[in-house]
Each structure stands twice: as structure tokens, then as C-alpha cells.
N, C-alpha and C. Protein backbone atom coordinates (compact mmCIF):
# COMPACT_ATOMS: atom_id res chain seq x y z
N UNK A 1 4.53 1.90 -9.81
CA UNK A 1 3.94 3.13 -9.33
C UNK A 1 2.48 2.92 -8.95
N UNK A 2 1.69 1.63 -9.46
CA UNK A 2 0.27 1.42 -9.15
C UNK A 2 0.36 1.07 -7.67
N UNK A 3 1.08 0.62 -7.29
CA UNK A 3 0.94 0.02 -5.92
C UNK A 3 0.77 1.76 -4.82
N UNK A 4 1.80 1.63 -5.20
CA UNK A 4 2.34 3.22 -4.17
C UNK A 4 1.09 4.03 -4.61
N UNK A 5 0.38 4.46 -5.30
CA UNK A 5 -0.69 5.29 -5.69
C UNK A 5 -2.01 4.35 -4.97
N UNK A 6 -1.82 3.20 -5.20
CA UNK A 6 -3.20 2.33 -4.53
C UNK A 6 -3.06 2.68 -2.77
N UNK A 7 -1.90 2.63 -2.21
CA UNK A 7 -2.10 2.15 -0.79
C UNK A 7 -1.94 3.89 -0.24
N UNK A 8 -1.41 4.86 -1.08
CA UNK A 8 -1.39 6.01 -0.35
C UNK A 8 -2.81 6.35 -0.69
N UNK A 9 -3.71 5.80 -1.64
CA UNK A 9 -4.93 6.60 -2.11
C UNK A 9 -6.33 6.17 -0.36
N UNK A 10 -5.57 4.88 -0.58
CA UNK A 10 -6.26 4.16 0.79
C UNK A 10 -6.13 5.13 1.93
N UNK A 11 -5.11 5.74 2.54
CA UNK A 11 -4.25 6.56 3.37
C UNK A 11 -5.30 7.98 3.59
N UNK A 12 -5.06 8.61 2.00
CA UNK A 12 -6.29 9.73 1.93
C UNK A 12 -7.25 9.72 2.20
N UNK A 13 -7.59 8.16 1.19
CA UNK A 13 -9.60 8.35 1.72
C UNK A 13 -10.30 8.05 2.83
N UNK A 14 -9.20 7.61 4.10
CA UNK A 14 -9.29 7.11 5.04
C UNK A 14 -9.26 8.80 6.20
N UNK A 15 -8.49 9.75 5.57
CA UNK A 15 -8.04 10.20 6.10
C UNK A 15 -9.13 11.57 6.24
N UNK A 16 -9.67 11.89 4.69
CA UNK A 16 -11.08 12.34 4.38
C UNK A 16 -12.14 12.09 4.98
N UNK A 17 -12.15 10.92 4.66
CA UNK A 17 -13.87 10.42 5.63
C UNK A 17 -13.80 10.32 7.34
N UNK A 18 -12.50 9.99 8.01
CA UNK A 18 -12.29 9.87 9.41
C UNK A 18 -11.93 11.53 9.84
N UNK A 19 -11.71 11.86 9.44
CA UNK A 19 -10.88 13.38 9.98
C UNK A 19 -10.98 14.74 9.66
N UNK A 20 -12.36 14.61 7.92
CA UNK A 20 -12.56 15.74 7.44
C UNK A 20 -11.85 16.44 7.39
N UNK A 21 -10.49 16.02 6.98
CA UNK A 21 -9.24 17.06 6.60
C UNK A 21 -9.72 17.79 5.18
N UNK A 22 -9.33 18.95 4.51
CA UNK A 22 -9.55 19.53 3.45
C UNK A 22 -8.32 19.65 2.96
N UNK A 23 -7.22 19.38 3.51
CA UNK A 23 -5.31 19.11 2.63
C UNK A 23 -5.29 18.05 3.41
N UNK A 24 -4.19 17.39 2.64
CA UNK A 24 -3.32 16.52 2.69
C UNK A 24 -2.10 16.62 1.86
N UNK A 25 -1.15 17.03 2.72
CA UNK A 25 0.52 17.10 1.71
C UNK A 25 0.90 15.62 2.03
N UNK A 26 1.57 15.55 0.67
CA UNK A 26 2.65 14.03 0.53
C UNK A 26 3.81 14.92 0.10
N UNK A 27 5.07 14.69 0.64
CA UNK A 27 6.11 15.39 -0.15
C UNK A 27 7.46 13.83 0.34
N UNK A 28 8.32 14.52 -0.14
CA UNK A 28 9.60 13.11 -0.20
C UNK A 28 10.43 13.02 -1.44
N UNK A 29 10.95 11.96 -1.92
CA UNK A 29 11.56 11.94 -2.93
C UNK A 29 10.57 10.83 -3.98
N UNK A 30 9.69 10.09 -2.98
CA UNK A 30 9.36 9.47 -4.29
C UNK A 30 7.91 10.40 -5.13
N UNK A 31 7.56 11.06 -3.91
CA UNK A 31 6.75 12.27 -4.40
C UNK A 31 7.05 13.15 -5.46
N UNK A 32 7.93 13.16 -5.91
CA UNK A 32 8.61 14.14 -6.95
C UNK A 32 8.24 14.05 -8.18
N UNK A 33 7.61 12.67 -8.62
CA UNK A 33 6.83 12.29 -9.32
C UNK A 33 5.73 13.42 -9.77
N UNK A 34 5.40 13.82 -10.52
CA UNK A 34 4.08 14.19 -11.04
C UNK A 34 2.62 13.73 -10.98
N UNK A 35 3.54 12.01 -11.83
CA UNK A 35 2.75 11.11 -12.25
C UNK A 35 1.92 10.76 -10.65
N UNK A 36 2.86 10.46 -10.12
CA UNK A 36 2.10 9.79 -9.06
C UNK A 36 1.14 10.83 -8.43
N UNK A 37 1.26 11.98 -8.04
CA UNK A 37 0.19 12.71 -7.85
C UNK A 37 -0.96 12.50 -8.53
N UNK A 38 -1.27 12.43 -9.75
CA UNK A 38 -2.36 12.36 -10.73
C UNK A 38 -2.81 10.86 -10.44
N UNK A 39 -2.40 9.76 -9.97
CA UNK A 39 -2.91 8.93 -10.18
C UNK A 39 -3.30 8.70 -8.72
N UNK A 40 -2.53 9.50 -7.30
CA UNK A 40 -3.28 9.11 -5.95
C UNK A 40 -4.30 9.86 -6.02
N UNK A 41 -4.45 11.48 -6.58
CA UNK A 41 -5.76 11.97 -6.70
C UNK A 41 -6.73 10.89 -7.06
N UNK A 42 -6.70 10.43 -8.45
CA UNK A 42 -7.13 9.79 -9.40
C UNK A 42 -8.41 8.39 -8.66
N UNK A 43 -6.89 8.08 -7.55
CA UNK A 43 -7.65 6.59 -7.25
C UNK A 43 -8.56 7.25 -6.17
N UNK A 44 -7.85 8.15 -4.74
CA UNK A 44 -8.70 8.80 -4.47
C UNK A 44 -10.36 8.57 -4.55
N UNK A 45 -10.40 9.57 -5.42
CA UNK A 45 -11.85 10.09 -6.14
C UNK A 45 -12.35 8.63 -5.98
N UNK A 46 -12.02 7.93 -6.79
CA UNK A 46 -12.46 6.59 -6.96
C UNK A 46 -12.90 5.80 -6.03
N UNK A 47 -11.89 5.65 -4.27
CA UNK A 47 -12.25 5.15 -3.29
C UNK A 47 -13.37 5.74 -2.48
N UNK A 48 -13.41 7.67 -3.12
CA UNK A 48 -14.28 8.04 -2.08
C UNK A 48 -16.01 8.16 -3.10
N UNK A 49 -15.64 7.40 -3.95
CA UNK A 49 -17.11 6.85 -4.53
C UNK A 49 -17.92 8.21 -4.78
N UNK A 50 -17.76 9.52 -4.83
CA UNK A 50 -18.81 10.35 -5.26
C UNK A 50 -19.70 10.44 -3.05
N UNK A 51 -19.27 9.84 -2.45
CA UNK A 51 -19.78 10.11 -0.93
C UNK A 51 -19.90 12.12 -0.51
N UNK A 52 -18.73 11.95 -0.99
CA UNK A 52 -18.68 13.98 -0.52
C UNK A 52 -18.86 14.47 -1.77
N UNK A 53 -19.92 15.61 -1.71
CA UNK A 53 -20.17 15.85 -2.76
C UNK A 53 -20.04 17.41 -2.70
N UNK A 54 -19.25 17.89 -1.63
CA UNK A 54 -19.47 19.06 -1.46
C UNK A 54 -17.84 19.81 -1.78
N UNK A 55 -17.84 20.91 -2.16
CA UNK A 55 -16.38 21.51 -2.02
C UNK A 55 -15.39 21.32 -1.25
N UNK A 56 -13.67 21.19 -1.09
CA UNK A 56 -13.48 20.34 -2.46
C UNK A 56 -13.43 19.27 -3.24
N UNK A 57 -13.85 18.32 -1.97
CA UNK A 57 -13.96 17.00 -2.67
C UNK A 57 -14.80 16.32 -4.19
N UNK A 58 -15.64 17.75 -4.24
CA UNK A 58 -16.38 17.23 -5.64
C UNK A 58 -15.43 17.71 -6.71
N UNK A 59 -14.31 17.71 -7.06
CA UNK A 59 -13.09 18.20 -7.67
C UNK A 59 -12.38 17.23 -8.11
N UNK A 60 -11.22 17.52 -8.27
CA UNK A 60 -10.25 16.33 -8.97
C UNK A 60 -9.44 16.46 -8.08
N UNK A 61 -9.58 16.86 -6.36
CA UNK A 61 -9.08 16.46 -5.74
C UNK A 61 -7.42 17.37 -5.60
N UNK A 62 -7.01 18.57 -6.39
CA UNK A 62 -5.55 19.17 -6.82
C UNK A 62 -5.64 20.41 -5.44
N UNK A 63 -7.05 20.79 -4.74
CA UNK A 63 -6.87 21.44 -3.96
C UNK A 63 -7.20 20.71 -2.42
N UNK A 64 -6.90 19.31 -2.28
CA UNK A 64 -6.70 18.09 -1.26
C UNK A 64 -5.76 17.43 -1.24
N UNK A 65 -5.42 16.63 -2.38
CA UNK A 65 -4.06 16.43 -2.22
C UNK A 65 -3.00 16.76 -2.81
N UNK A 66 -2.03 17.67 -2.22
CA UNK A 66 -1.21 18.33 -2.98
C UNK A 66 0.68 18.03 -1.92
N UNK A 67 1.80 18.84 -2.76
CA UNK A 67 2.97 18.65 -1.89
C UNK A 67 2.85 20.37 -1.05
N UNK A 68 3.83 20.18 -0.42
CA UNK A 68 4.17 20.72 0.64
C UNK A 68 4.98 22.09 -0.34
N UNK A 69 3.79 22.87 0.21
CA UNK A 69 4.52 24.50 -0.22
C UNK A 69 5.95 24.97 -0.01
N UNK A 70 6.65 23.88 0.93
CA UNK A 70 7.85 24.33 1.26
C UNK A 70 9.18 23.38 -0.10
N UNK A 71 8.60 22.56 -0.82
CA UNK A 71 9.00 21.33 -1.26
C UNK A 71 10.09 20.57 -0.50
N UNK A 72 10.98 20.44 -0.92
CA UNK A 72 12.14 19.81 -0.17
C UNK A 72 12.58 20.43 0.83
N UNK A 73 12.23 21.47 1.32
CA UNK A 73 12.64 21.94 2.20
C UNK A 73 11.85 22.03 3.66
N UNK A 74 10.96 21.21 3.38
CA UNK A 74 9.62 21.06 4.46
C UNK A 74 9.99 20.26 5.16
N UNK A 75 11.00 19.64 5.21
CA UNK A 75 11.39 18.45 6.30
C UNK A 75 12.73 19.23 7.08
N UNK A 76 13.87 19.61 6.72
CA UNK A 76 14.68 20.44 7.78
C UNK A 76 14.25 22.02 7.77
N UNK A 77 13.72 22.63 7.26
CA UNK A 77 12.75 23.44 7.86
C UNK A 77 12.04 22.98 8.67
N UNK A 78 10.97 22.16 9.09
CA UNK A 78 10.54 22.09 10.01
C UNK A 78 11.24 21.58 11.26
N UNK A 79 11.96 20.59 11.19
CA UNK A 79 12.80 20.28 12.02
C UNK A 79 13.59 21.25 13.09
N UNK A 80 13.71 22.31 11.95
CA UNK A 80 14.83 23.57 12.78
C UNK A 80 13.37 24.35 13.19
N UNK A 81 12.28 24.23 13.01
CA UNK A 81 11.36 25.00 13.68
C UNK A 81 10.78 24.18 14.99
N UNK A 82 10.45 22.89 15.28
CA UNK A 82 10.50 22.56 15.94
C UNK A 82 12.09 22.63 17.47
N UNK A 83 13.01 22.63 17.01
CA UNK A 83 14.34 22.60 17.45
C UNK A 83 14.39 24.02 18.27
N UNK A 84 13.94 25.29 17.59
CA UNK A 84 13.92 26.66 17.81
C UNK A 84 12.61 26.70 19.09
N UNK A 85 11.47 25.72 18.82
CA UNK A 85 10.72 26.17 20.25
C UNK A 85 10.97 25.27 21.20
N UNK A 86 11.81 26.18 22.11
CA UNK A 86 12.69 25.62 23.37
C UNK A 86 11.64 25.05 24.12
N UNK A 87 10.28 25.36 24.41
CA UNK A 87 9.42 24.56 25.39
C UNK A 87 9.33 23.26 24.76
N UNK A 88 9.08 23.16 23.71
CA UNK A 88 9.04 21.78 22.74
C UNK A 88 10.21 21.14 23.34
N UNK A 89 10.95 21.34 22.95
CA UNK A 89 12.59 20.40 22.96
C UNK A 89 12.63 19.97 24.54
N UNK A 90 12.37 21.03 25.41
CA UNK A 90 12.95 20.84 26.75
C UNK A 90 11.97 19.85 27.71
N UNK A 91 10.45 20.27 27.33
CA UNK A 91 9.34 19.65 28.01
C UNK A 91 9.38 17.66 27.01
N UNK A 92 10.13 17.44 25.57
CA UNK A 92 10.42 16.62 25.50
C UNK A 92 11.17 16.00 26.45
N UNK A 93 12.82 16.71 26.55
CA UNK A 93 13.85 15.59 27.29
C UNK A 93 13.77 15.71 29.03
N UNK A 94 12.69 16.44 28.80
CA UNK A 94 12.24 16.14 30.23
C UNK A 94 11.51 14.47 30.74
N UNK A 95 10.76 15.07 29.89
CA UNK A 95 9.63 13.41 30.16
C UNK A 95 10.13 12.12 29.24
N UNK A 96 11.55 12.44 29.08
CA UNK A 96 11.74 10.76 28.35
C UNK A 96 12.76 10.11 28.87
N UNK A 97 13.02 8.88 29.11
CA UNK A 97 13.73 7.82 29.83
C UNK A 97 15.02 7.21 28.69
N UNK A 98 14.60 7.45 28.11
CA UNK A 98 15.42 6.92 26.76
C UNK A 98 16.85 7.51 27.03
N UNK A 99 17.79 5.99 26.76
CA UNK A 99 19.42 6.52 27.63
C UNK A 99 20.27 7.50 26.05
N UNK A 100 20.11 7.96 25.36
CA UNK A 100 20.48 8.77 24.83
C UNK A 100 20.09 10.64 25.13
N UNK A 101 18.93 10.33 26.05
CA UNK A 101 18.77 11.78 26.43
C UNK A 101 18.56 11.89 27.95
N UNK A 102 18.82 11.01 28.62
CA UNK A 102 19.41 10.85 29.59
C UNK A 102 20.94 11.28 29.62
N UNK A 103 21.85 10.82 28.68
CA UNK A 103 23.07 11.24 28.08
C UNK A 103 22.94 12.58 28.37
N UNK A 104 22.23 13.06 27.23
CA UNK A 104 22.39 14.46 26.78
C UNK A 104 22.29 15.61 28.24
N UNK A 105 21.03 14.99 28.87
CA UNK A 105 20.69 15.45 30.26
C UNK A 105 21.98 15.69 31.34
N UNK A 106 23.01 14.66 31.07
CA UNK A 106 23.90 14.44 31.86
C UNK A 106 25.05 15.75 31.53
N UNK A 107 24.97 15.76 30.22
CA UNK A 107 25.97 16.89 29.71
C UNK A 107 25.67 18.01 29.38
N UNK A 108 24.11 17.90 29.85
CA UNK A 108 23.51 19.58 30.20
C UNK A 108 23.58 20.30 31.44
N UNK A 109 24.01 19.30 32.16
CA UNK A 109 23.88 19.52 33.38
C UNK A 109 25.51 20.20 34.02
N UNK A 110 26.49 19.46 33.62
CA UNK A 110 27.57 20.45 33.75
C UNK A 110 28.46 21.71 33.46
């Protein structure tokens, strides 16, 4: 579990200092963990050395990195929300070459 907490903590603090994000969700199955939350916060903090010192990063980090309000359900939920906005989907298989939606193109068409 040290590894996976070391290289996602890298991920965050990379993601903090380049992008001034204020969340970051991790969700999945190996996320389900507790533990591992407490210890990517943990290292976190650690990588970002005390640099931000301002709200929330001067914290333990529980209102930055956290899971996905939807939990397990944040991945085909979104999926079917993406799927539902027809400009999305259509302005995709428009502009792609790829012979599986070329396929699809073919059998939209009749």
C-alpha cells in the first residue's frame, strides 16, 4: 500500500502546485481503502513541504483529497451522462476515423 500512496501522493502534489486545483477525487476499487486515503493525504502534505500555506492546503488535506460523492457509482453514472449529451457523442463520431465507428456510422446511416 506504500507504493500506491507514494506515486498517487506524487500525482496530487503535482497536481496542486501545477493547476491550483482545491479537490481532487480518487475513487475505484483500490480506493475503497480508508487506509490508503490517510496515508496519500499524509504523504501529500509531506511532498508539498508546508509551500501553501493558505486554505485548504494548510489542513490535513480531507477537504483536497477526497472520493467521489457519487462512490461507485461515479463511473457509469457519468458515463450515461456523457452518453445522454447527444452533441458530445455525435460531434465525437463525427471527427473520428477509427474503423469501429466508422462501423457504427455505417449502421446509422440506414
Amino acid at each position: 500500500m506504500g507504493d500506491g500512496a507514494q506515486y498517487l501522493s506524487v500525482l496530487a502534489a503535482n497536481l496542486i502546485l501545477m493547476l491550483s486545483t482545491r479537490r481532487i477525487l480518487f475513487g475505484g476499487g483500490v480506493m475503497a481503502r480508508n487506509s490508503l486515503f490517510a496515508a496519500l493525504r499524509a504523504q501529500t502534505k509531506e511532498r508539498l513541504k508546508g509551500y501553501l500555506t493558505v486554505s485548504p492546503f494548510d489542513g490535513d488535506l480531507t477537504d483536497v483529497i477526497m472520493p467521489p460523492g457519487l462512490g461507485k457509482r461515479a463511473g457509469p453514472l457519468g458515463a450515461l451522462a456523457l452518453a445522454m449529451d447527444k452533441s458530445v457523442i455525435s460531434n465525437t463520431i463525427e471527427n473520428t476515423d477509427h474503423p469501429s465507428i466508422t462501423n457504427f456510422n455505417a449502421l446509422d446511416a440506414s
